[in-house]
Protein backbone atom coordinates (compact mmCIF):
# COMPACT_ATOMS: atom_id res chain seq x y z
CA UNK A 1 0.00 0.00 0.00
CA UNK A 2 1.18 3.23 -0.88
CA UNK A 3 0.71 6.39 1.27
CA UNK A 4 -1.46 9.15 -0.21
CA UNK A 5 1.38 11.59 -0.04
CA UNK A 6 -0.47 13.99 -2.95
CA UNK A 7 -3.57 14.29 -1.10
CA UNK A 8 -2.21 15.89 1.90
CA UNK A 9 1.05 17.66 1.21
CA UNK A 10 -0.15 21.64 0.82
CA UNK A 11 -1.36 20.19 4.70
CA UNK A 12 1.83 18.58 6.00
CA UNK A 13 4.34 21.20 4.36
CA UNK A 14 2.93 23.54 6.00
CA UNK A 15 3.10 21.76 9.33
CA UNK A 16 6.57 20.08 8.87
CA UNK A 17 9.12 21.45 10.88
CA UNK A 18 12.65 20.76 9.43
CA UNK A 19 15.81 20.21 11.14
CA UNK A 20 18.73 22.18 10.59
CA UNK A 21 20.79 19.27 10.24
CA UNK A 22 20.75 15.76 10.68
CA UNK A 23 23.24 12.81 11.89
CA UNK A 24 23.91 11.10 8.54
CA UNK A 25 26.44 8.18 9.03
CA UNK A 26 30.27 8.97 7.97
CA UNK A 27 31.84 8.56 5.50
CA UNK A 28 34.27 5.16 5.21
CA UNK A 29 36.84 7.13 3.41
CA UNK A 30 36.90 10.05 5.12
CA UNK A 31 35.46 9.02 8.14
CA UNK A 32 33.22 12.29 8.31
CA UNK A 33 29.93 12.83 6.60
CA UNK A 34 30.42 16.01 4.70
CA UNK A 35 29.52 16.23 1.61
CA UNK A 36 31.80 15.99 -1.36
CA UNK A 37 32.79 18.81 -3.96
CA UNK A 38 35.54 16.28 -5.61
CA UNK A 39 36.73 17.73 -8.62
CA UNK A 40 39.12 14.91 -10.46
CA UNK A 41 41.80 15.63 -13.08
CA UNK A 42 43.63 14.24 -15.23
CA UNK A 43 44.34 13.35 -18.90
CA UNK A 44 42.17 11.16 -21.33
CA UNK A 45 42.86 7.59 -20.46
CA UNK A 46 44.37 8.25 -17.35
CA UNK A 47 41.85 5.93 -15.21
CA UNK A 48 39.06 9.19 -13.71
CA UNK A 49 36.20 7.13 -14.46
CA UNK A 50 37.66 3.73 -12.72
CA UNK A 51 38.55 6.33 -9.54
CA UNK A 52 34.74 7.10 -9.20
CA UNK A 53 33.34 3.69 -9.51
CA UNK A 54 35.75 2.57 -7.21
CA UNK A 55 34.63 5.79 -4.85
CA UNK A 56 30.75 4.19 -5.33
CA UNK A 57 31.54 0.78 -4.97
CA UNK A 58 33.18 1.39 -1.44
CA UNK A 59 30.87 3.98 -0.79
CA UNK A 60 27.90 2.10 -1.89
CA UNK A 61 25.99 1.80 1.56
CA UNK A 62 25.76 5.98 1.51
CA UNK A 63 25.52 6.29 -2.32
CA UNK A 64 23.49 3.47 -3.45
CA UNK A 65 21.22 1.54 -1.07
CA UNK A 66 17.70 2.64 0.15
CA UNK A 67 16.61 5.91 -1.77
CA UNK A 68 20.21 7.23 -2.38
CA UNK A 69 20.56 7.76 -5.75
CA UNK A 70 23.51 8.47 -8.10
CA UNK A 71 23.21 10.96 -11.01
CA UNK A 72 25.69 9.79 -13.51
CA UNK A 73 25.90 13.22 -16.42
CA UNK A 74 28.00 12.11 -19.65
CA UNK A 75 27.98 13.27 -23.53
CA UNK A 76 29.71 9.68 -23.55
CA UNK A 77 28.61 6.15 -22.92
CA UNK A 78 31.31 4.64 -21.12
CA UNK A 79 30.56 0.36 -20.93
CA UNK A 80 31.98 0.08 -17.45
CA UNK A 81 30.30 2.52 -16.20
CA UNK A 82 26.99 0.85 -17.62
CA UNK A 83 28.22 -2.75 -16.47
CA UNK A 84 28.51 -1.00 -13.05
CA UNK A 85 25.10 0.23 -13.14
CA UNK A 86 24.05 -2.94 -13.74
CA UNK A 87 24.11 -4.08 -10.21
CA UNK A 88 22.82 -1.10 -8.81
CA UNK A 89 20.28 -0.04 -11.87
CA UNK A 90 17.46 1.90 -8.94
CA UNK A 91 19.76 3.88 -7.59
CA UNK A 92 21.50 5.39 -10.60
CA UNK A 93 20.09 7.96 -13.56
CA UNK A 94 21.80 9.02 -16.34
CA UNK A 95 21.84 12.42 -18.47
CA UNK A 96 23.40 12.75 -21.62
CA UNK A 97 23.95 16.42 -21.51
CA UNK A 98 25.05 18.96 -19.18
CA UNK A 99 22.66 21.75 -19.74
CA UNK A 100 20.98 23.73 -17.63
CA UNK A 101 17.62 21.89 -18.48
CA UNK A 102 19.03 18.60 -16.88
CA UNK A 103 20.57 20.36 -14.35
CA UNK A 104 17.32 22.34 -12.92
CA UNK A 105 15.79 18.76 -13.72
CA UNK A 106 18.25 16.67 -11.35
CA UNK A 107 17.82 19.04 -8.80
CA UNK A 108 13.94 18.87 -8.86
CA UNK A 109 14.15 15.24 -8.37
CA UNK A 110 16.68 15.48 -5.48
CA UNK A 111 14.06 18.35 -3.75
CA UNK A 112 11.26 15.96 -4.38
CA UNK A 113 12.50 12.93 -2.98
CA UNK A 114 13.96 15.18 0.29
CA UNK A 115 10.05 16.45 0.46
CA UNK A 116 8.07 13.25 0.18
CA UNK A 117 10.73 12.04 2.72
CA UNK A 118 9.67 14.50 5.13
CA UNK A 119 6.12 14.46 4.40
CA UNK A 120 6.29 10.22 5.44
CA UNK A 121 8.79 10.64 8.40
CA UNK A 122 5.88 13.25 9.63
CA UNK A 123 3.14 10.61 8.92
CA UNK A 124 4.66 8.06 10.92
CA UNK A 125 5.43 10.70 13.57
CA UNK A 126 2.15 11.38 13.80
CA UNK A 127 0.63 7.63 13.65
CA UNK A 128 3.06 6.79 16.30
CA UNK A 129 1.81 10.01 18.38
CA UNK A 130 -1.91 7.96 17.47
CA UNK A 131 -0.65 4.79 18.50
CA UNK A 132 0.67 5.95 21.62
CA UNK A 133 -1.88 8.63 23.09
CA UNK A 134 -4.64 8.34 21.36
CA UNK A 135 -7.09 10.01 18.98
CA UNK A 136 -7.30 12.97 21.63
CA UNK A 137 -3.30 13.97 21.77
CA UNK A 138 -4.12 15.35 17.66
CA UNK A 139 -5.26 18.43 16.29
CA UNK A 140 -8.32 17.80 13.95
CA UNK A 141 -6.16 18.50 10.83
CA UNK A 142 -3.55 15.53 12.12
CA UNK A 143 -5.97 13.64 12.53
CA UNK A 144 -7.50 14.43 8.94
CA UNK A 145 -3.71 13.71 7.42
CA UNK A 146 -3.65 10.28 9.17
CA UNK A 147 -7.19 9.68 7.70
CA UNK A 148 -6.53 11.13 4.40
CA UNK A 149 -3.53 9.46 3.72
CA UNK A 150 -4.43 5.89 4.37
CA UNK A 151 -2.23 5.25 7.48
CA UNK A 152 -5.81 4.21 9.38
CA UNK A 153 -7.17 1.78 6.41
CA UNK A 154 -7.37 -0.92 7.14
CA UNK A 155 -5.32 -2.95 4.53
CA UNK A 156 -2.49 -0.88 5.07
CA UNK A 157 0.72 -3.36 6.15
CA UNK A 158 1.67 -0.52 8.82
CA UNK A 159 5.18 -2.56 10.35
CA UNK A 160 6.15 -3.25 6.71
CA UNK A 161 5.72 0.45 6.25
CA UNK A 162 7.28 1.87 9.17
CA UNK A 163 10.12 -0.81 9.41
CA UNK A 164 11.47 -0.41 5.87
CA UNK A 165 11.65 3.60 6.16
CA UNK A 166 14.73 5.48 7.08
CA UNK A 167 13.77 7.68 9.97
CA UNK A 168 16.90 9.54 10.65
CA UNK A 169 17.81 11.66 7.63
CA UNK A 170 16.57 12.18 4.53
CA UNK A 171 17.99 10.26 1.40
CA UNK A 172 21.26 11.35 0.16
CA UNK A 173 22.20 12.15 -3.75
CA UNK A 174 25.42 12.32 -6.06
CA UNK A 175 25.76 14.42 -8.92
CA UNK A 176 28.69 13.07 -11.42
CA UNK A 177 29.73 15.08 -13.69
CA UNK A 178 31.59 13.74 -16.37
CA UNK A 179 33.28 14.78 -20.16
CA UNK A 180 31.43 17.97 -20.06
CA UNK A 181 33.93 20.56 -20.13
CA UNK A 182 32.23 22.52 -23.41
CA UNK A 183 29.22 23.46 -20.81
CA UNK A 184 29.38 27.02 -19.61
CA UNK A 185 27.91 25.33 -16.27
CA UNK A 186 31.17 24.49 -14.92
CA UNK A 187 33.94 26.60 -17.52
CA UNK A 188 32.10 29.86 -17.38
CA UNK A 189 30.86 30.85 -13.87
CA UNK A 190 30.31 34.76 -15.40
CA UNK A 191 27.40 33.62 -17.93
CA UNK A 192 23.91 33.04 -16.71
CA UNK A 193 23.82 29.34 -16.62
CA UNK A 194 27.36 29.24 -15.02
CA UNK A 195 25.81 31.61 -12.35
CA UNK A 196 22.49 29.45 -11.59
CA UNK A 197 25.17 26.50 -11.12
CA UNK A 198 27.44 28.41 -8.69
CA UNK A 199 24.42 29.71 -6.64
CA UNK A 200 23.48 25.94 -6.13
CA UNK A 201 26.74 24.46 -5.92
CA UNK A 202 28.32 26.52 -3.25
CA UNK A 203 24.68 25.44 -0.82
CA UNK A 204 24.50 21.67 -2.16
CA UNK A 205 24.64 20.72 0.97
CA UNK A 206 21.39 22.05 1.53
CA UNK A 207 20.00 19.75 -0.66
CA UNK A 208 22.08 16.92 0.79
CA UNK A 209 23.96 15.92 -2.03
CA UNK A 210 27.50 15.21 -3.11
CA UNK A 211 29.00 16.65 -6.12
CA UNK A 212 32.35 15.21 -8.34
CA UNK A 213 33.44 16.74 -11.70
CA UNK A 214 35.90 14.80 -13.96
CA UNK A 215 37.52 17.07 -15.95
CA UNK A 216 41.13 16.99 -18.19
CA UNK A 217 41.80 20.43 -17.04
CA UNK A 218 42.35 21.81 -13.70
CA UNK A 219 41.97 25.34 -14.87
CA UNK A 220 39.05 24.19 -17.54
CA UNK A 221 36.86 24.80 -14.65
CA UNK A 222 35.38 27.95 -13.25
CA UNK A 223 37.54 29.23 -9.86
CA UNK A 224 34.39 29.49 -8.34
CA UNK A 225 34.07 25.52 -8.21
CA UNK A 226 37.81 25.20 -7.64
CA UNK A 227 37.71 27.41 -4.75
CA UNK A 228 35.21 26.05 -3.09
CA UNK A 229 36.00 22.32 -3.29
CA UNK A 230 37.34 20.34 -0.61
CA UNK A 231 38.85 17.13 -2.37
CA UNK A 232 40.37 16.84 -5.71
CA UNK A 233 41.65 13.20 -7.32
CA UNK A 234 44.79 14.10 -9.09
CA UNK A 235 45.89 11.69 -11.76
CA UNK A 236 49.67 12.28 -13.04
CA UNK A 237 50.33 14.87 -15.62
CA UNK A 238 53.15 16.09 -17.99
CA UNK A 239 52.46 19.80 -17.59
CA UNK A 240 53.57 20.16 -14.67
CA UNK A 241 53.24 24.58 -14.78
CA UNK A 242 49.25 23.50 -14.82
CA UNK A 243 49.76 21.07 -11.98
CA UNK A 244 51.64 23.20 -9.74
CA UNK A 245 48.59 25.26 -9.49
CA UNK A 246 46.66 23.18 -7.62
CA UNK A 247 49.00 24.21 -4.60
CA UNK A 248 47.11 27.26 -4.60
CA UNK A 249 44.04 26.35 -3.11
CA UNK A 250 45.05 23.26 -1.26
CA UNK A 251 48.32 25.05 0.20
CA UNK A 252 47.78 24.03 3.94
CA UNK A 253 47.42 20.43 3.51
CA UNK A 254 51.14 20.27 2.25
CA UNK A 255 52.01 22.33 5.48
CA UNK A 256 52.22 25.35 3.37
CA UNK A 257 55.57 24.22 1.73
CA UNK A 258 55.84 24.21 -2.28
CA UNK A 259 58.59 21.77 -1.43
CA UNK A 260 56.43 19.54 0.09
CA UNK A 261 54.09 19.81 -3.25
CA UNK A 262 56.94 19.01 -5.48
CA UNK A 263 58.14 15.94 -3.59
CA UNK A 264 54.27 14.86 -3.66
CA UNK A 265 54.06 14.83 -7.20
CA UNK A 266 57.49 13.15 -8.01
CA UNK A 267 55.85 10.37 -5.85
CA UNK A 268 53.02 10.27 -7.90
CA UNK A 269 54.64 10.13 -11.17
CA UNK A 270 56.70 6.78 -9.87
CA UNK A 271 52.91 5.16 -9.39
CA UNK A 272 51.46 2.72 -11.54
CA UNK A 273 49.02 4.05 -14.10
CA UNK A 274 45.69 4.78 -12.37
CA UNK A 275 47.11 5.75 -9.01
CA UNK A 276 46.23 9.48 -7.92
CA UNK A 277 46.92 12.04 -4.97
CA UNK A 278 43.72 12.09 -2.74
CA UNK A 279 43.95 15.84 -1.26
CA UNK A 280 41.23 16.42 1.40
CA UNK A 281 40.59 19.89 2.95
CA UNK A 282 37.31 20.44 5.30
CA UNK A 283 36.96 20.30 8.89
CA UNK A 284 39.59 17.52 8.66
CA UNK A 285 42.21 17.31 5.87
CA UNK A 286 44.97 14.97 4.88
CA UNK A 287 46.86 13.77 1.61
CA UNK A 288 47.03 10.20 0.41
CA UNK A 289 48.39 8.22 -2.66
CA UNK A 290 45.20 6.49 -3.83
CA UNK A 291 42.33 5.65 -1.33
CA UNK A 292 44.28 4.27 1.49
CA UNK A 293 48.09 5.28 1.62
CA UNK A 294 48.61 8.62 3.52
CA UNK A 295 51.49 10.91 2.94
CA UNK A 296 53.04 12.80 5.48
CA UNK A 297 56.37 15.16 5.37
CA UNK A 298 59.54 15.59 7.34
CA UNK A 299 60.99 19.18 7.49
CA UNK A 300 64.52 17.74 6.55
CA UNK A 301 65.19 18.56 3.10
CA UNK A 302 67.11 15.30 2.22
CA UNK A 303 64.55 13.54 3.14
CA UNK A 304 63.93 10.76 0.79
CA UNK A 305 60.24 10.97 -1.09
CA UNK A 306 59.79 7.56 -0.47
CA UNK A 307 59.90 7.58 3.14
CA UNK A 308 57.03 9.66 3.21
CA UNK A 309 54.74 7.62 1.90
CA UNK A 310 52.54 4.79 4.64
CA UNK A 311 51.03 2.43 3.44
CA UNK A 312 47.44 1.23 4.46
CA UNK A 313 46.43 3.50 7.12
CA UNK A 314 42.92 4.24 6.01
CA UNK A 315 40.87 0.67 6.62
CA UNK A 316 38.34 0.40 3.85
CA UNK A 317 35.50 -2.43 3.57
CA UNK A 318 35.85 -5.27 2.08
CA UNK A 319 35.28 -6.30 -1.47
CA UNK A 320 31.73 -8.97 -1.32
């Protein structure tokens, strides 16, 4: 049985209280539950795709179980990506386009799944209130939501209901953004549709999603979304003038030391082909050489790069 969710929202939105934040679970990689703004560079063929669907796969109990959902956005059919999606085909969408009409449309579809989440978690607030106290402890217009939306038939399978909801936060979403560096979305944040993006993107927590753009180009995307990014997967690259410039915005979580930058990315270029720095900066930050090897620095200039590498110190789940 399906709740009646149509009949009563102008009611229950207007009675829904909503709280400022709520206790979502953390995070296995970063053992924190803030949401991402990953932006991931690197040159064609240099493994960006395989970096996210690793990110999902260990990620998957955040990203895509229950009602999260993953919005994959790509000019480009990629087949692992659709082999991937495969095994997880109800939780993940994808666009073909970057445009602004997908955009406003993804974001719709993220608002309406928060909403209809709050309008049930208030339902079964208010039929446990029912079941609890009585028909007396409601106003007359709770008591005409419960009635209205089919929580009192008496068909309605109310434990398989209740049991299978997630009461304590709302669904989470991922936006992917992927071989669309032509849209003025994310390489022009001075036209209109670049501005609409930025509005949303710097509050997307507010709509409780996560955000990661693959791009070839570190400086192919708007400062705007650079600045205000707090991961980046960096793949190896020739040009090193472009990837120096990274140390800009991410200065403090290589200790503030250009050095320390340098001897980062000589490390990287000795790693196998799909390897990547993982730079983190948010309440927490840190540096790592793929998923699970952090990095740390010595202030002693001879120093071998090497020795600053440790391996496995980030537990991640296992592989079913």
């Amino acid at each position: 049985m399906v709740l009646h969710l149509k009949k009563v929202s102008k009611y229950v939105n207007r009675l829904i209280k909503s709280k400022k934040g709520y206790d979502f679970p953390n995070w296995n990689l970063t053992k924190n539950n803030n949401f991402w703004l990953n932006m991931t560079i690197g040159p064609r063929g240099s493994g960006k795709t395989n970096v996210i669907l690793s990110l999902l796969e260990i990620e998957k109990d955040g990203m895509l179980t229950g009602e999260n959902h993953v919005f994959w956005i790509s000019p480009t059919h990629d087949p692992k990506v659709e082999e991937f999606a495969s095994k997880y085909g109800d939780n993940m969408t994808f666009y073909d386009e970057l445009n602004i009409k997908t955009f406003n449309e993804v974001i719709e579809t993220i608002r309406d799944k928060t909403t209809e989440w709050k309008q049930k978690k208030y339902i079964f607030d208010l039929f446990e209130k029912y079941l609890k106290n009585g028909e007396d402890s409601l106003e007359l217009e709770e008591m005409e939501i419960l009635l209205t939306s089919g929580m009192l038939d008496e068909d309605t399978d109310h434990k398989q209901m209740i049991d299978s909801f997630e009461h304590r936060f709302p669904p989470r979403s991922v936006i992917i953004i992927d071989d669309s560096m032509g849209s003025p979305l994310i390489s022009s944040s001075q036209s209109k549709q670049g501005k609409e993006f930025i509005r949303w993107l710097i509050r997307h927590r507010h709509d409780y999603t996560s955000v990661f753009i693959l791009s070839q180009a570190y400086r192919g995307l708007s400062l705007s979304i650079r600045s205000n990014a707090n991961c980046i997967f960096f793949m190896p690259c020739k040009d090193r003038a472009t990837s120096k410039s990274i140390f800009d915005e991410f200065s403090t979580v290589f200790d503030g030391r250009r050095e320390n930058y340098i001897e980062a990315l000589d490390l990287l270029d000795k790693q196998p082909v799909g390897d990547f720095l993982f730079v983190y900066y948010d309440n927490d930050k840190f540096l790592r050489m793929g998923f699970d090897r952090e990095i740390t620095f010595t202030n002693d200039d001879d120093a071998d790069a090497n020795d600053s590498e440790k391996e496995q110190k980030t537990d991640l789940p296992k592989k079913e």
